[in-house]
N, C-alpha and C. Protein backbone atom coordinates (compact mmCIF):
# COMPACT_ATOMS: atom_id res chain seq x y z
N UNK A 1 64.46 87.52 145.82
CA UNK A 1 65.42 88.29 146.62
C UNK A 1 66.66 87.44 146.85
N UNK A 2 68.00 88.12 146.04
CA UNK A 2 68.89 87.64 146.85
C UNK A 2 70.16 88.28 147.21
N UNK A 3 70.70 87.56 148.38
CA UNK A 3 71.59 88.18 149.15
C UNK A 3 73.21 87.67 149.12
N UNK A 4 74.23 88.41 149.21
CA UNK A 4 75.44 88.01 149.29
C UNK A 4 76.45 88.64 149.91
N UNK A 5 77.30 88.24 150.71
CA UNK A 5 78.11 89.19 151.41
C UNK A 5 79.27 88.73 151.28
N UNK A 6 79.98 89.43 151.45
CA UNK A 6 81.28 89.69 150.82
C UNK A 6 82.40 90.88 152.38
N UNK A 7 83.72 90.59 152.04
CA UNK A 7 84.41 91.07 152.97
C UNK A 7 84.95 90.82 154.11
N UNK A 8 84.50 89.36 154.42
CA UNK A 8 85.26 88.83 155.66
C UNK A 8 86.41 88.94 155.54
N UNK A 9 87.27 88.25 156.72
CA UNK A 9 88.48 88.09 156.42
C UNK A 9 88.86 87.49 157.74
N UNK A 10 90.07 87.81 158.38
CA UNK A 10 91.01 87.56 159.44
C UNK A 10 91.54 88.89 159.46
N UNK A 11 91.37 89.04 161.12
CA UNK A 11 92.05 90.25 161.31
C UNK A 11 92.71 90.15 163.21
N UNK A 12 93.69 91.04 163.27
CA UNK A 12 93.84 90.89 164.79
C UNK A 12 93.30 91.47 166.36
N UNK A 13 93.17 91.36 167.05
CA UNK A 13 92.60 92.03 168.15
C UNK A 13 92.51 93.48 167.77
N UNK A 14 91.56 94.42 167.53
CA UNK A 14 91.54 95.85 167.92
C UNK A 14 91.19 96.25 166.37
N UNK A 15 91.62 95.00 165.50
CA UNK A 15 91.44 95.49 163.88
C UNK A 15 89.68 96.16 163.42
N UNK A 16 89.66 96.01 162.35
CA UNK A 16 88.75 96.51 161.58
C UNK A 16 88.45 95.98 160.26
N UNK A 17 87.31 95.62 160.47
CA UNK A 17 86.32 95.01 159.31
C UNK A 17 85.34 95.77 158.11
N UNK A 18 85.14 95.88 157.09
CA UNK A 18 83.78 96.08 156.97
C UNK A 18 83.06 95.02 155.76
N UNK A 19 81.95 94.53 156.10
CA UNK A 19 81.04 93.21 155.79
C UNK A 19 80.11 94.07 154.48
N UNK A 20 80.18 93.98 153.47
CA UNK A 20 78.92 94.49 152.91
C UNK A 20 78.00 93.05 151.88
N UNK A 21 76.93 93.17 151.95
CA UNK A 21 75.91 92.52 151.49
C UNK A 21 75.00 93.68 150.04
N UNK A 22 75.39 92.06 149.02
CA UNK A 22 74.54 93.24 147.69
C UNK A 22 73.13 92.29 147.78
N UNK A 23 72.57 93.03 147.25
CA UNK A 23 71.20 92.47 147.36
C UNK A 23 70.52 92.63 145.70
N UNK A 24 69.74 91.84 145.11
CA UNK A 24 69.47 91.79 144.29
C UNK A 24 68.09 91.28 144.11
N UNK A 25 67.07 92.20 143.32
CA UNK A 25 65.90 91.31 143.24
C UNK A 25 64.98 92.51 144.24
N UNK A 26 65.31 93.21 144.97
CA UNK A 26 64.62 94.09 145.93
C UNK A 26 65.62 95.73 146.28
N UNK A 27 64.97 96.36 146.90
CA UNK A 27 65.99 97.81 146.92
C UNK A 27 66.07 97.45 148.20
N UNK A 28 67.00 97.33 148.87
CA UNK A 28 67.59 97.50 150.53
C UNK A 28 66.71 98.25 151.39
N UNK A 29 66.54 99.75 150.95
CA UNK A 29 65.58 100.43 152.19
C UNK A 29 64.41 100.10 152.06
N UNK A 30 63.87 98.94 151.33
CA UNK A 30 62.12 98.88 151.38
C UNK A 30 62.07 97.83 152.58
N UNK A 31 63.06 96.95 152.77
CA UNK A 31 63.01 95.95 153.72
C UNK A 31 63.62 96.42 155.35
N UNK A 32 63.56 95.71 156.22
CA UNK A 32 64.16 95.05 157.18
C UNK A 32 65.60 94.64 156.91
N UNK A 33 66.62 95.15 156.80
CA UNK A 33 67.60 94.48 157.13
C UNK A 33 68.70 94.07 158.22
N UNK A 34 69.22 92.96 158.14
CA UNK A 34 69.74 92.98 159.53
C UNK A 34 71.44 92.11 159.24
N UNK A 35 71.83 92.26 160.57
CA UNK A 35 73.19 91.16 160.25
C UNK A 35 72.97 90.51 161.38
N UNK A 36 73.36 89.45 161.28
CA UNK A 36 73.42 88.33 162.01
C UNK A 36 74.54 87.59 162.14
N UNK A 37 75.07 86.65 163.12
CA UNK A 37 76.26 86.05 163.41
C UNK A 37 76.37 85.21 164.13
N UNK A 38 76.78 83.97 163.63
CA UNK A 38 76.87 82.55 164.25
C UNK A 38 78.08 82.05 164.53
N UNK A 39 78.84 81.48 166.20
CA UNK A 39 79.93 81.17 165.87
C UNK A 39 79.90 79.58 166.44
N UNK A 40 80.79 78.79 165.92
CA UNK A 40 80.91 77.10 166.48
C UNK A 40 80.02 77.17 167.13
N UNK A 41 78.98 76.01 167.56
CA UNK A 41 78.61 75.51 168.96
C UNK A 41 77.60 76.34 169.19
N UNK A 42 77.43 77.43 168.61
CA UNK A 42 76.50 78.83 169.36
C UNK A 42 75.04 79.14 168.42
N UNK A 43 74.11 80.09 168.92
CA UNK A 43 72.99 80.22 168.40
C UNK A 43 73.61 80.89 167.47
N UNK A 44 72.55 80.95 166.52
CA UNK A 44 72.91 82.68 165.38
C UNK A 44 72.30 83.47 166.63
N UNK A 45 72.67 84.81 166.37
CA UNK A 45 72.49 85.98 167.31
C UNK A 45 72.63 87.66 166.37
N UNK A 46 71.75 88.18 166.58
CA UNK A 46 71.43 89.40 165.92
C UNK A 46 72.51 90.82 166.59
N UNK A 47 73.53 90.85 165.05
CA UNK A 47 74.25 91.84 165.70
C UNK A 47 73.62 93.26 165.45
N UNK A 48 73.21 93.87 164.19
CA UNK A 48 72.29 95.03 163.76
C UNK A 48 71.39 94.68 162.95
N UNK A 49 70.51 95.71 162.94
CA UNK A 49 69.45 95.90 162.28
C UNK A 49 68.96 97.03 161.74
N UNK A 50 69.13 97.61 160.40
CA UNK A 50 68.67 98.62 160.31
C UNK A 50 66.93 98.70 159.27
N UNK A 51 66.16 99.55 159.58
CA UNK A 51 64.66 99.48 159.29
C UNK A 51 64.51 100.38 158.25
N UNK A 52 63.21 100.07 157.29
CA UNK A 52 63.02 100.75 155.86
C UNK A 52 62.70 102.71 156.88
N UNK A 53 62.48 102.78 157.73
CA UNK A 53 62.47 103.99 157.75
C UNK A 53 64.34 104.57 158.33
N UNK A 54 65.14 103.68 158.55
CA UNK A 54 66.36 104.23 158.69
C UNK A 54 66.84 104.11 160.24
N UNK A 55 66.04 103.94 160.91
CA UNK A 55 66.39 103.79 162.22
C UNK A 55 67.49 102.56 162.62
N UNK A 56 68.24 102.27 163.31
CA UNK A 56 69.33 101.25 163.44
C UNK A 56 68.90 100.76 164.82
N UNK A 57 68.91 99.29 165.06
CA UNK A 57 69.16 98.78 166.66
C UNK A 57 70.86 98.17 166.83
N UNK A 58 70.97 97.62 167.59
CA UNK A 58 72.32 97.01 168.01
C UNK A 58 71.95 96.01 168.39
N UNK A 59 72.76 94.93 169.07
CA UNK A 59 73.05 93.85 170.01
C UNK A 59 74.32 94.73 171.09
N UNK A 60 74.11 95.04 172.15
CA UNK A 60 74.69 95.42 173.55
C UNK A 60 76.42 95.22 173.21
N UNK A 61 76.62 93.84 172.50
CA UNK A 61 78.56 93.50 172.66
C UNK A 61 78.58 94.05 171.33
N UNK A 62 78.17 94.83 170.54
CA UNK A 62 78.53 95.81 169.49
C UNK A 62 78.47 97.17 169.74
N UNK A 63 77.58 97.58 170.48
CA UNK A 63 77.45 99.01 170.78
C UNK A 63 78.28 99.57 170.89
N UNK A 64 78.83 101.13 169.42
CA UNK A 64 80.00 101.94 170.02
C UNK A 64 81.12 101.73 168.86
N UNK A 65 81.01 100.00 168.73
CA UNK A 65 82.38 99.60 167.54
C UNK A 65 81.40 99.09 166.24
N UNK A 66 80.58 98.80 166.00
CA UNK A 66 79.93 98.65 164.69
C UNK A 66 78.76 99.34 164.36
N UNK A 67 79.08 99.36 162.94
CA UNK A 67 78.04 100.23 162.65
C UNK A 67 77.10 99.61 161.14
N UNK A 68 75.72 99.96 161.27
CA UNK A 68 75.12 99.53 159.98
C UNK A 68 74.90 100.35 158.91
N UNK A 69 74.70 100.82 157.92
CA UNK A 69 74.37 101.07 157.14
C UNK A 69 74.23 100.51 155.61
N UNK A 70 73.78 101.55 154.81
CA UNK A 70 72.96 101.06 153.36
C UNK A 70 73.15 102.10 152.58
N UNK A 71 73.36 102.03 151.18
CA UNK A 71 73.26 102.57 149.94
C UNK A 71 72.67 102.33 149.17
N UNK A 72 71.21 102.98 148.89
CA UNK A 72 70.38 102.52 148.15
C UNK A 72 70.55 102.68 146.61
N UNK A 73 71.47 103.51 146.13
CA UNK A 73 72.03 103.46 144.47
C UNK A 73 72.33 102.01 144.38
N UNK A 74 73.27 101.46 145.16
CA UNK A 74 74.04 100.02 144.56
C UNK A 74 73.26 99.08 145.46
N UNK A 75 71.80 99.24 146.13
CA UNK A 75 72.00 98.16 146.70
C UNK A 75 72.38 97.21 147.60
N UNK A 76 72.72 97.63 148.38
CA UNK A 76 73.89 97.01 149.64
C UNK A 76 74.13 97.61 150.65
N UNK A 77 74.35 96.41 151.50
CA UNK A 77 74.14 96.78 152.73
C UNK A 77 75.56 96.54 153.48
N UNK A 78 75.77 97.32 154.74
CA UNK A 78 77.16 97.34 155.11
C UNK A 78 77.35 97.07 156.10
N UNK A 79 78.39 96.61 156.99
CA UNK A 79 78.77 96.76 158.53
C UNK A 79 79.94 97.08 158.68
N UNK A 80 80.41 98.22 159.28
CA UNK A 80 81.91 98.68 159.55
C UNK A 80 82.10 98.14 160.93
N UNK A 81 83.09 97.68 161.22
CA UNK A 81 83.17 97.07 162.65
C UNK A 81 84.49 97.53 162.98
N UNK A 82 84.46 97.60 164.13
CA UNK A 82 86.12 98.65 164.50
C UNK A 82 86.01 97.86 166.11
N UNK A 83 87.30 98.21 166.39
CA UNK A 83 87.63 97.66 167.90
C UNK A 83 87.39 96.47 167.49
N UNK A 84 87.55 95.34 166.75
CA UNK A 84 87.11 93.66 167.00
C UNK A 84 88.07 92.68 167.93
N UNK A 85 87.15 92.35 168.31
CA UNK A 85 87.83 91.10 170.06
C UNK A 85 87.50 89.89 169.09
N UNK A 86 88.39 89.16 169.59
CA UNK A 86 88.32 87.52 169.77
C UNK A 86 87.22 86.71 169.19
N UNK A 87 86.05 87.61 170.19
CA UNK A 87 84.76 86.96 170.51
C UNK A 87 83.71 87.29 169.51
N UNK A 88 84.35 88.45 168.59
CA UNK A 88 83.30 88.69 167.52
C UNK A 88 83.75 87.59 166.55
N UNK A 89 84.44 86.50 166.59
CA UNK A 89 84.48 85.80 165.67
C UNK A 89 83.27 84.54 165.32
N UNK A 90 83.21 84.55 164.27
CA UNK A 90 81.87 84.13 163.68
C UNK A 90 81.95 84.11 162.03
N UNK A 91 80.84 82.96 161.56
CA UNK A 91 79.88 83.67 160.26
C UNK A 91 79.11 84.38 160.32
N UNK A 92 79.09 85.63 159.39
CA UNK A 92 78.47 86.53 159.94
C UNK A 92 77.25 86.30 158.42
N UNK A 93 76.01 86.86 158.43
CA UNK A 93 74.97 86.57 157.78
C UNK A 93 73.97 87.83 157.83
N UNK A 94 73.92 88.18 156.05
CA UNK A 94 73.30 89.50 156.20
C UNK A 94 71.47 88.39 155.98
N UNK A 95 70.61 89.43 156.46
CA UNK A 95 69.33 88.95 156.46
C UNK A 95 68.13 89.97 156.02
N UNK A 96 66.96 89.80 155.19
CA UNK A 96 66.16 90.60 154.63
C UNK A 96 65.20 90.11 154.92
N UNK A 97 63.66 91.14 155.46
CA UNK A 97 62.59 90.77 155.11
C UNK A 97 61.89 91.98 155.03
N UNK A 98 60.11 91.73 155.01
CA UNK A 98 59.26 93.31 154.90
C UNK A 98 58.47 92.91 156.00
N UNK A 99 59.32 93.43 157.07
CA UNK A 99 58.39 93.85 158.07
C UNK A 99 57.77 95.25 158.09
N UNK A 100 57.18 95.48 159.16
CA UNK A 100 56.27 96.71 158.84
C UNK A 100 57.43 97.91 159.72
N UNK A 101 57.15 99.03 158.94
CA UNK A 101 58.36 100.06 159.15
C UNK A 101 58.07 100.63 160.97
N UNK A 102 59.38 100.57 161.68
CA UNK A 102 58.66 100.80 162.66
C UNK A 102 59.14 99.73 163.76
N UNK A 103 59.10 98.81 162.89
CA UNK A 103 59.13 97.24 163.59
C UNK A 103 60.26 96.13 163.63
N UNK A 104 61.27 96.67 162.96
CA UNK A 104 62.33 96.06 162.68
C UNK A 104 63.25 95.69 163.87
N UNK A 105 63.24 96.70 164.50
CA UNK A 105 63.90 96.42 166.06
C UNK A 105 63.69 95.24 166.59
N UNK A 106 62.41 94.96 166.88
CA UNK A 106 61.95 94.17 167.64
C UNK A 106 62.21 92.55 166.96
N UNK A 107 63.10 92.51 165.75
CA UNK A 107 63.51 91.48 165.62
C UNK A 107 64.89 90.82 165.76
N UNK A 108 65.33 91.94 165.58
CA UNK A 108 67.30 91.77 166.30
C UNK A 108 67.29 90.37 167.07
N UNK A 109 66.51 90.44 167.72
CA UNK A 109 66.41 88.96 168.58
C UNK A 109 65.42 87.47 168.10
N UNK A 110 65.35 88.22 167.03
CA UNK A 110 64.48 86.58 166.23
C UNK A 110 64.95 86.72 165.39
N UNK A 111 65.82 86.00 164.50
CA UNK A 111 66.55 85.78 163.26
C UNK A 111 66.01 84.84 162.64
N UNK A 112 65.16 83.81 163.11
CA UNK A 112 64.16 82.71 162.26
C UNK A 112 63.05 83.46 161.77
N UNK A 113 62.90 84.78 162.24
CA UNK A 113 61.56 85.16 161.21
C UNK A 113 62.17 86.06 160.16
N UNK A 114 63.48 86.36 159.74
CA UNK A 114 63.77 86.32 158.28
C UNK A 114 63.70 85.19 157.62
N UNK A 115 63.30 86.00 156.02
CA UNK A 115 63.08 84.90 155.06
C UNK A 115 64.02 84.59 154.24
N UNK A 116 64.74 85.78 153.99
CA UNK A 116 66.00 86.15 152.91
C UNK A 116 67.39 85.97 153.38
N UNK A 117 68.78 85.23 153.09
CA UNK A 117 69.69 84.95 153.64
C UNK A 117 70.58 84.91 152.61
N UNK A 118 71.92 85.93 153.11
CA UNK A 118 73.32 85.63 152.35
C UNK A 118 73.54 83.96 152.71
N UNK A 119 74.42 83.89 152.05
CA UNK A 119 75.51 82.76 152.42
C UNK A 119 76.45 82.65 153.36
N UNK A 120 76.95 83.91 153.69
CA UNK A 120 77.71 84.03 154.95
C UNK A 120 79.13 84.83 154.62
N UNK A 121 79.63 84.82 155.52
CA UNK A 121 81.04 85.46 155.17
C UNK A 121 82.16 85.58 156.58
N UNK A 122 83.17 84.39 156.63
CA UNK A 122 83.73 84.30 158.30
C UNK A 122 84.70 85.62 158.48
N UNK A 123 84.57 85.72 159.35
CA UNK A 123 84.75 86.67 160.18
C UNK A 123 86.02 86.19 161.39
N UNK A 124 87.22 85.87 161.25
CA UNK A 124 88.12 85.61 162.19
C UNK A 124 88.93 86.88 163.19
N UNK A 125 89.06 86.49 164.85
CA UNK A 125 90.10 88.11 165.15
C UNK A 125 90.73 86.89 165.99
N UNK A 126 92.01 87.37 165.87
CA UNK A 126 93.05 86.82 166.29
C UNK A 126 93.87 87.85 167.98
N UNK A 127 93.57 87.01 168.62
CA UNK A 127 94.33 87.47 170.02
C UNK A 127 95.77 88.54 169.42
């Protein structure tokens, strides 16, 4: 399994992003996927997660302005992010595993029990 994301950039207060991750080696909806985001100094921290049955969680300081989704023709996985502050700045890191369907939620907040990892892709918002 592997992962790569693509689409960062620099953008300014209020701008708009979108992050997509291709995946190769596995089909996207059979897994767990999630995004994740690390900035200086800070933990990684689970921004979405969406589950092989389709269901999506959040992290609370995304709710409303990002969104997850997947296309299982190509493979890849996406994050549209709208409204971006300051504070969403980070590497952001798409993540894969096979948890059991159902169950994916409950990992948004453990990012060490993925196995599968992009490389990253920074993510700057400018005041």
């Amino acid at each position: 399994v592997q992962l790569g994301e693509s689409g960062g950039g620099s953008v300014q207060d209020g701008g708009s992003l979108r992050l997509s991750c291709a995946a190769s080696g596995h089909t996207v909806t059979s897994y767990c996927m999630g995004w994740f985001r690390q900035a200086p100094g800070k933990e990684r921290e689970g921004v979405a997660v969406i589950d092989s049955n389709g269901s999506t969680s959040y992290a609370d300081s995304v709710k409303g302005r990002f969104t997850i989704s997947q296309d299982s023709a190509k493979d890849t996985l996406y994050l549209q992010m709208n409204s971006l502050k300051p504070e969403d700045t980070a590497m952001y890191y798409c993540a894969a595993d096979l948890f059991a369907s159902g169950y994916c939620s409950n990992y948004i907040i453990n990012p060490l029990a993925f196995s599968y990892w992009g490389q990253g892709a920074q993510v700057t918002v400018s005041p």
